[in-house]
Protein backbone atom coordinates (compact mmCIF):
# COMPACT_ATOMS: atom_id res chain seq x y z
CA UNK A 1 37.16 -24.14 -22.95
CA UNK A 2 36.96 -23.69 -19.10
CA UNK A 3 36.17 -20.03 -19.49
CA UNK A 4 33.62 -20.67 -22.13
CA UNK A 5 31.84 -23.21 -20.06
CA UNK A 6 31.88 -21.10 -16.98
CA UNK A 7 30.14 -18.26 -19.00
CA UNK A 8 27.53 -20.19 -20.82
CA UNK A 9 26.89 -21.55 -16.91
CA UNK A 10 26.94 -18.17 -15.41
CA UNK A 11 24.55 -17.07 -18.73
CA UNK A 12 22.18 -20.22 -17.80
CA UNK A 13 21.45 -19.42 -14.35
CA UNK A 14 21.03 -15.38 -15.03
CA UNK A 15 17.98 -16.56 -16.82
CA UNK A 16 16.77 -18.91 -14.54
CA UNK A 17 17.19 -16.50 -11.37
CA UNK A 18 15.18 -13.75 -14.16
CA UNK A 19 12.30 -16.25 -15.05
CA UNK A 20 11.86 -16.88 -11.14
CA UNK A 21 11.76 -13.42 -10.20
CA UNK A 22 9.53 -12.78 -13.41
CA UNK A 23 7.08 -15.56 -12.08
CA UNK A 24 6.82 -14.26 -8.44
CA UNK A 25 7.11 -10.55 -9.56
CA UNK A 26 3.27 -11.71 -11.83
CA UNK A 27 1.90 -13.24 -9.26
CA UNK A 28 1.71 -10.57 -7.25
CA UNK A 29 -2.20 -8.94 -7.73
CA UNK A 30 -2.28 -6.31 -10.09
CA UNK A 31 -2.94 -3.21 -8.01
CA UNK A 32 -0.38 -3.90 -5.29
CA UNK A 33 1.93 -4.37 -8.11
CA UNK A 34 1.72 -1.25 -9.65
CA UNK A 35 1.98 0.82 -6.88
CA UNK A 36 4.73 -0.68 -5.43
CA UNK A 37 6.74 -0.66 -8.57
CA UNK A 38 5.17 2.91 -9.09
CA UNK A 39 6.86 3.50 -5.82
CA UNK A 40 9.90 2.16 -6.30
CA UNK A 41 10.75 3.42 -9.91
CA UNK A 42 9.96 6.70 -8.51
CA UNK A 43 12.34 6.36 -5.87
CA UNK A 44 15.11 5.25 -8.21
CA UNK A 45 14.75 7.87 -10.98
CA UNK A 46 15.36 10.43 -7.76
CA UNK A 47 18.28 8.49 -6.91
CA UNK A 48 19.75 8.51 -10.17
CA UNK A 49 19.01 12.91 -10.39
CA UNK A 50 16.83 11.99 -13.56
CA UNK A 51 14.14 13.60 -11.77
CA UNK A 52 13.96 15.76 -8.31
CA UNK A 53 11.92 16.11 -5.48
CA UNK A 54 10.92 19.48 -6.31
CA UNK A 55 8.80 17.98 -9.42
CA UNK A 56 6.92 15.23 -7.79
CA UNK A 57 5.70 17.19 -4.22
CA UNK A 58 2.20 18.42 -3.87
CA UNK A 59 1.72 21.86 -4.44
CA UNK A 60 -1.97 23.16 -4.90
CA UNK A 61 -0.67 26.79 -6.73
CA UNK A 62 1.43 24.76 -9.15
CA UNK A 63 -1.63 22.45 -10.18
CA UNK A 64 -3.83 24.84 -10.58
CA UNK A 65 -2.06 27.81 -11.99
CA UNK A 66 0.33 25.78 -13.79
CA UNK A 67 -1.65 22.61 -14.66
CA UNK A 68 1.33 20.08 -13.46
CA UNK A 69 -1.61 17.69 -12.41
CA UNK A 70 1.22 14.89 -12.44
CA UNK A 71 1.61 15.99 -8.44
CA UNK A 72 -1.84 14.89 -7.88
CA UNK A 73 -0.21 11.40 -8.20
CA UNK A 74 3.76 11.50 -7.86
CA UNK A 75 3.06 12.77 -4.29
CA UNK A 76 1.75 9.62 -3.81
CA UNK A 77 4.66 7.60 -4.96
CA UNK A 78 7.94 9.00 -3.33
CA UNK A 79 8.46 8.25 0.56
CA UNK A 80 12.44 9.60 0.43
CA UNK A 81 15.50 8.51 -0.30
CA UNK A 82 16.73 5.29 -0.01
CA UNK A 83 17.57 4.23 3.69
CA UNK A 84 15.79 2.55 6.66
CA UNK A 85 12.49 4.81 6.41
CA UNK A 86 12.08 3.58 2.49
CA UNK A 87 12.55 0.25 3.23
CA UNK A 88 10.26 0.07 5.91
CA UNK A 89 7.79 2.12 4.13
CA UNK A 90 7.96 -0.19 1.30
CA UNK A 91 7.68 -3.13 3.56
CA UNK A 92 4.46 -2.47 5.24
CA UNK A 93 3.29 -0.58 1.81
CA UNK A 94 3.82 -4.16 -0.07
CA UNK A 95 2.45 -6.25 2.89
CA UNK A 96 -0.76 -4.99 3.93
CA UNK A 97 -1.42 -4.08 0.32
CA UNK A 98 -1.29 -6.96 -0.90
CA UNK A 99 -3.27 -8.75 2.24
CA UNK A 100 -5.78 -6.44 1.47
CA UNK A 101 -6.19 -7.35 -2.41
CA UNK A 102 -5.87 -10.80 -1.86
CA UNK A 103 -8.03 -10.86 1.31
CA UNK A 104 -11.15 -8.85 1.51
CA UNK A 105 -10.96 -7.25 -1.96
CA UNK A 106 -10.01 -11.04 -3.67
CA UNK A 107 -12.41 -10.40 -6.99
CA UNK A 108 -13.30 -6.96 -6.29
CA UNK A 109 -10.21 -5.35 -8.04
CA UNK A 110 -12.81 -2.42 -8.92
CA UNK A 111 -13.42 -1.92 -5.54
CA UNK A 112 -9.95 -1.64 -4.07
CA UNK A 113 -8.63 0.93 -6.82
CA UNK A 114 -12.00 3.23 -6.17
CA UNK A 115 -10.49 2.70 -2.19
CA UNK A 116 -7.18 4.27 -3.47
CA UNK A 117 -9.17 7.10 -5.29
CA UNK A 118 -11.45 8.03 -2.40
CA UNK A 119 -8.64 7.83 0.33
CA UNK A 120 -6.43 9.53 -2.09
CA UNK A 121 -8.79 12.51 -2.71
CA UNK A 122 -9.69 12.46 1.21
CA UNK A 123 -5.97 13.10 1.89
CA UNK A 124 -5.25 15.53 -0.86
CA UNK A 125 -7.95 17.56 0.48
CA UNK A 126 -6.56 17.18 4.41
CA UNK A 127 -3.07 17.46 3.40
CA UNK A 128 -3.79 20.85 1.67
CA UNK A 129 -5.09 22.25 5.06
CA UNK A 130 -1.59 20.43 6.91
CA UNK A 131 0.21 21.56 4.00
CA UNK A 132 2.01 17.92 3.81
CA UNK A 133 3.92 17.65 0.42
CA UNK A 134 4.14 13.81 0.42
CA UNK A 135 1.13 11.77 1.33
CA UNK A 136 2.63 8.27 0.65
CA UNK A 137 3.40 7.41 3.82
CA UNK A 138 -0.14 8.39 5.09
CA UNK A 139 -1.97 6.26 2.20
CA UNK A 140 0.47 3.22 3.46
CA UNK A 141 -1.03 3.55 7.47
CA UNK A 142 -4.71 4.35 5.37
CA UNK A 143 -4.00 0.34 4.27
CA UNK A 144 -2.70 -0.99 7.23
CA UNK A 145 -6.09 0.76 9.07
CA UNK A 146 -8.31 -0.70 7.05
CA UNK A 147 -6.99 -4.31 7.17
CA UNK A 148 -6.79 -3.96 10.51
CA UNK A 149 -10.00 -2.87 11.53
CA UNK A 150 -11.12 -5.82 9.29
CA UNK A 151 -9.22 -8.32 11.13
CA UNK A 152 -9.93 -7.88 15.06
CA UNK A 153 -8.79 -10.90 15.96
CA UNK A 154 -5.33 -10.99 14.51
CA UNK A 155 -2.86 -11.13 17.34
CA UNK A 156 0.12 -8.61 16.00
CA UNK A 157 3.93 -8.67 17.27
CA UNK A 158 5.98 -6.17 16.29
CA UNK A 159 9.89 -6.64 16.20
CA UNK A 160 9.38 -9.51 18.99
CA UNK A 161 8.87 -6.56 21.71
CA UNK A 162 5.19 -5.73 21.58
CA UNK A 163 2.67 -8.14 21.27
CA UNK A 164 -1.05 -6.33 20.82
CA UNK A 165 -4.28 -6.88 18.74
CA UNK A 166 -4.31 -6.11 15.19
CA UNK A 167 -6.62 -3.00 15.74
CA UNK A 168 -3.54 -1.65 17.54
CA UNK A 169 -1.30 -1.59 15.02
CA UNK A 170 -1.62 2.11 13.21
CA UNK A 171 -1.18 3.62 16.92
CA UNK A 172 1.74 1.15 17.52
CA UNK A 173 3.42 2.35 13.85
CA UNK A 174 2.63 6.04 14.75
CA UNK A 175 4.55 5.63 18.54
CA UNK A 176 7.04 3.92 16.25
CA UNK A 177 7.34 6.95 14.02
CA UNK A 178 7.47 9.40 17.01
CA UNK A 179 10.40 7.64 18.61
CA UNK A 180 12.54 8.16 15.39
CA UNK A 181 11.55 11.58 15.48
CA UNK A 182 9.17 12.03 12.83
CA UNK A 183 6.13 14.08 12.71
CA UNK A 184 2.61 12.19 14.00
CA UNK A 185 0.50 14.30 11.41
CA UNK A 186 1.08 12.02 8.69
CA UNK A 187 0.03 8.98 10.64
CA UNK A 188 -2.73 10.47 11.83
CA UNK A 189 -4.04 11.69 8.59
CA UNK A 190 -3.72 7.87 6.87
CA UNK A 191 -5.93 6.57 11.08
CA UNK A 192 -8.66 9.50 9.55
CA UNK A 193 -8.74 8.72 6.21
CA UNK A 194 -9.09 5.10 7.15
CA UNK A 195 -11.57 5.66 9.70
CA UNK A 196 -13.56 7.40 7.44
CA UNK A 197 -13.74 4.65 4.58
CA UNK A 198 -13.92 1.71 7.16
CA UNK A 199 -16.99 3.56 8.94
CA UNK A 200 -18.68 4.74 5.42
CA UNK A 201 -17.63 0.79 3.83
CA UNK A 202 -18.21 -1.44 6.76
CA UNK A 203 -19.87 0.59 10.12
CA UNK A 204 -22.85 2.98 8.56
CA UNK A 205 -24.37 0.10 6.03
CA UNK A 206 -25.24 -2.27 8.91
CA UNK A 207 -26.41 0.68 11.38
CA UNK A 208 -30.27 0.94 11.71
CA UNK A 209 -31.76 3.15 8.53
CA UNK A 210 -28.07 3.28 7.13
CA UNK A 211 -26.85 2.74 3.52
CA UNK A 212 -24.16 2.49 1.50
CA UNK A 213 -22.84 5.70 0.16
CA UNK A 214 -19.69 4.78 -1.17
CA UNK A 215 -20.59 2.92 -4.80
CA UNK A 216 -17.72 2.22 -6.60
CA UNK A 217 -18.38 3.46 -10.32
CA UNK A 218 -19.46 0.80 -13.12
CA UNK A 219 -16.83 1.90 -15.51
CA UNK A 220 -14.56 1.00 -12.60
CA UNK A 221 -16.18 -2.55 -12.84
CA UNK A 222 -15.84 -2.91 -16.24
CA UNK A 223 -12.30 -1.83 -16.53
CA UNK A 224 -11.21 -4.01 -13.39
CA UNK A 225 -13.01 -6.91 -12.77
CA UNK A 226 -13.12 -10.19 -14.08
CA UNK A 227 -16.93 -11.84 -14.86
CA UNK A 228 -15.65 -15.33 -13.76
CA UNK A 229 -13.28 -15.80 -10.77
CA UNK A 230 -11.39 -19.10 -10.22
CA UNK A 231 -13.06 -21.30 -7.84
CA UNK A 232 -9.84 -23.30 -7.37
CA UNK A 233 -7.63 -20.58 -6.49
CA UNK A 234 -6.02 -20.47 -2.63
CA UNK A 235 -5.39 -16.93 -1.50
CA UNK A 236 -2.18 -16.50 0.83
CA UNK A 237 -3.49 -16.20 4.22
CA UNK A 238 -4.70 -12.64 4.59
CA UNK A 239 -2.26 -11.85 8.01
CA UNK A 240 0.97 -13.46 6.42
CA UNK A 241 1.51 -12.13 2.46
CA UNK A 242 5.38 -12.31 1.51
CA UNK A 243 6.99 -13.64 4.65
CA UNK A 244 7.74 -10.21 6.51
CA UNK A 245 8.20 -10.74 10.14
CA UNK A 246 7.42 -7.08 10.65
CA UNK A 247 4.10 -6.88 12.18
CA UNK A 248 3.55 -10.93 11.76
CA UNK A 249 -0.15 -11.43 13.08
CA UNK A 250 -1.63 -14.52 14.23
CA UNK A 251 -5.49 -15.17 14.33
CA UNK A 252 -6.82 -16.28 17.84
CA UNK A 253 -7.43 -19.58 18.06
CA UNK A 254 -4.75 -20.45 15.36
């Protein structure tokens, strides 16, 4: 009797903890969730040998010659093997993602996935010239750039060392990576890359005779946005998505 009631409790609150994490895990916005899971399942099928390395890196003579287009995309999704890098990858990947989709992108779903398309063309073409075989980790500082070149007055502190403006943040991740020994040239391909869709997005339109070039495609709009957004809905606050203390900001003022 004992053991049958311990396993009919045990059975009870396996589903509870599952409808919980099924409830935060869809409220998540859509983009940020698919990458990150993208990510992640990526990660885990090279774990578990279903799948290598050597069939998700980018490798121009193999898409062209032997039409594995797949590494257009998989190159995208695998930042290593499971360990500190991954995690903290994944971290700031989730974080400023998501701030992103639910900040200055809230309603313009459209518009944030044509973002991942032009920065991830913009790298694929710089990273053929580098000859980088993973680009994740470049697309993840690409996001932070943007949000914080969008948020100026977000007061950053990182690890509860370095306290700095939000602006500061890609150069302070990029010192980060150099102390662990890692090569700059990703980080400073994702700085470019954002550069060049924050000055094309948000700089050249409000410049004297400038425009917008960058027009995100209306098949885009009609596969990703809503017509009616929810007048009653309350964002997170765009500098603290999911809790992370890595990187916490805090506006002035605030």
């Amino acid at each position: 009797m004992t053991c049958q009631a311990s396993a009919g409790s045990l059975q009870f609150w396996s589903k509870m903890a599952y409808q919980t994490f099924q409830q935060e895990y869809l409220q998540i916005p859509v983009v940020t969730r698919a990458y990150t899971t993208a990510c992640v399942l990526t990660t885990a099928a090279v774990q578990l040998e279903l799948i290598t390395p050597f069939q998700l890196y980018f490798n121009p003579d193999l898409i062209l010659r032997n039409y594995q287009v797949w590494r257009l995309i998989t190159n995208f999704l695998f930042f290593g093997p499971v360990g500190f890098n991954f995690l903290f990858n994944m971290i700031f990947l989730y974080r400023y993602c998501r701030m992103l989709e639910e900040g200055s992108f809230r309603g313009r779903t459209a518009d944030f996935v044509f973002m991942f398309l032009f920065g991830g063309l913009l790298m694929t073409i710089f990273g053929t010239f580098v000859s980088l075989v993973f680009l994740g980790q470049a697309f993840t500082i690409m996001l932070v750039y943007v949000w914080s070149r969008r948020n100026p007055n977000v007061r950053m502190n990182f690890f509860g060392l370095l306290n700095f403006q939000a602006p500061f943040l890609p150069w302070v991740l990029m010192g980060f990576s150099l102390l662990l020994g890692n090569s700059i040239i990703v980080d400073l391909l994702g700085i470019a890359v954002g550069h060049v869709y924050f000055f094309l997005e948000d700089v050249f339109p409000n410049q004297p005779g400038g425009g917008r070039w960058l027009k995100t495609p209306f098949f885009l709009k009609m596969l990703f946005d809503t017509p009616e957004e929810d007048a009653n809905y309350n964002p997170l606050p765009e500098e603290r998505p999911g809790g992370f203390a890595w990187g916490e900001g805090q506006r002035l003022g605030g």
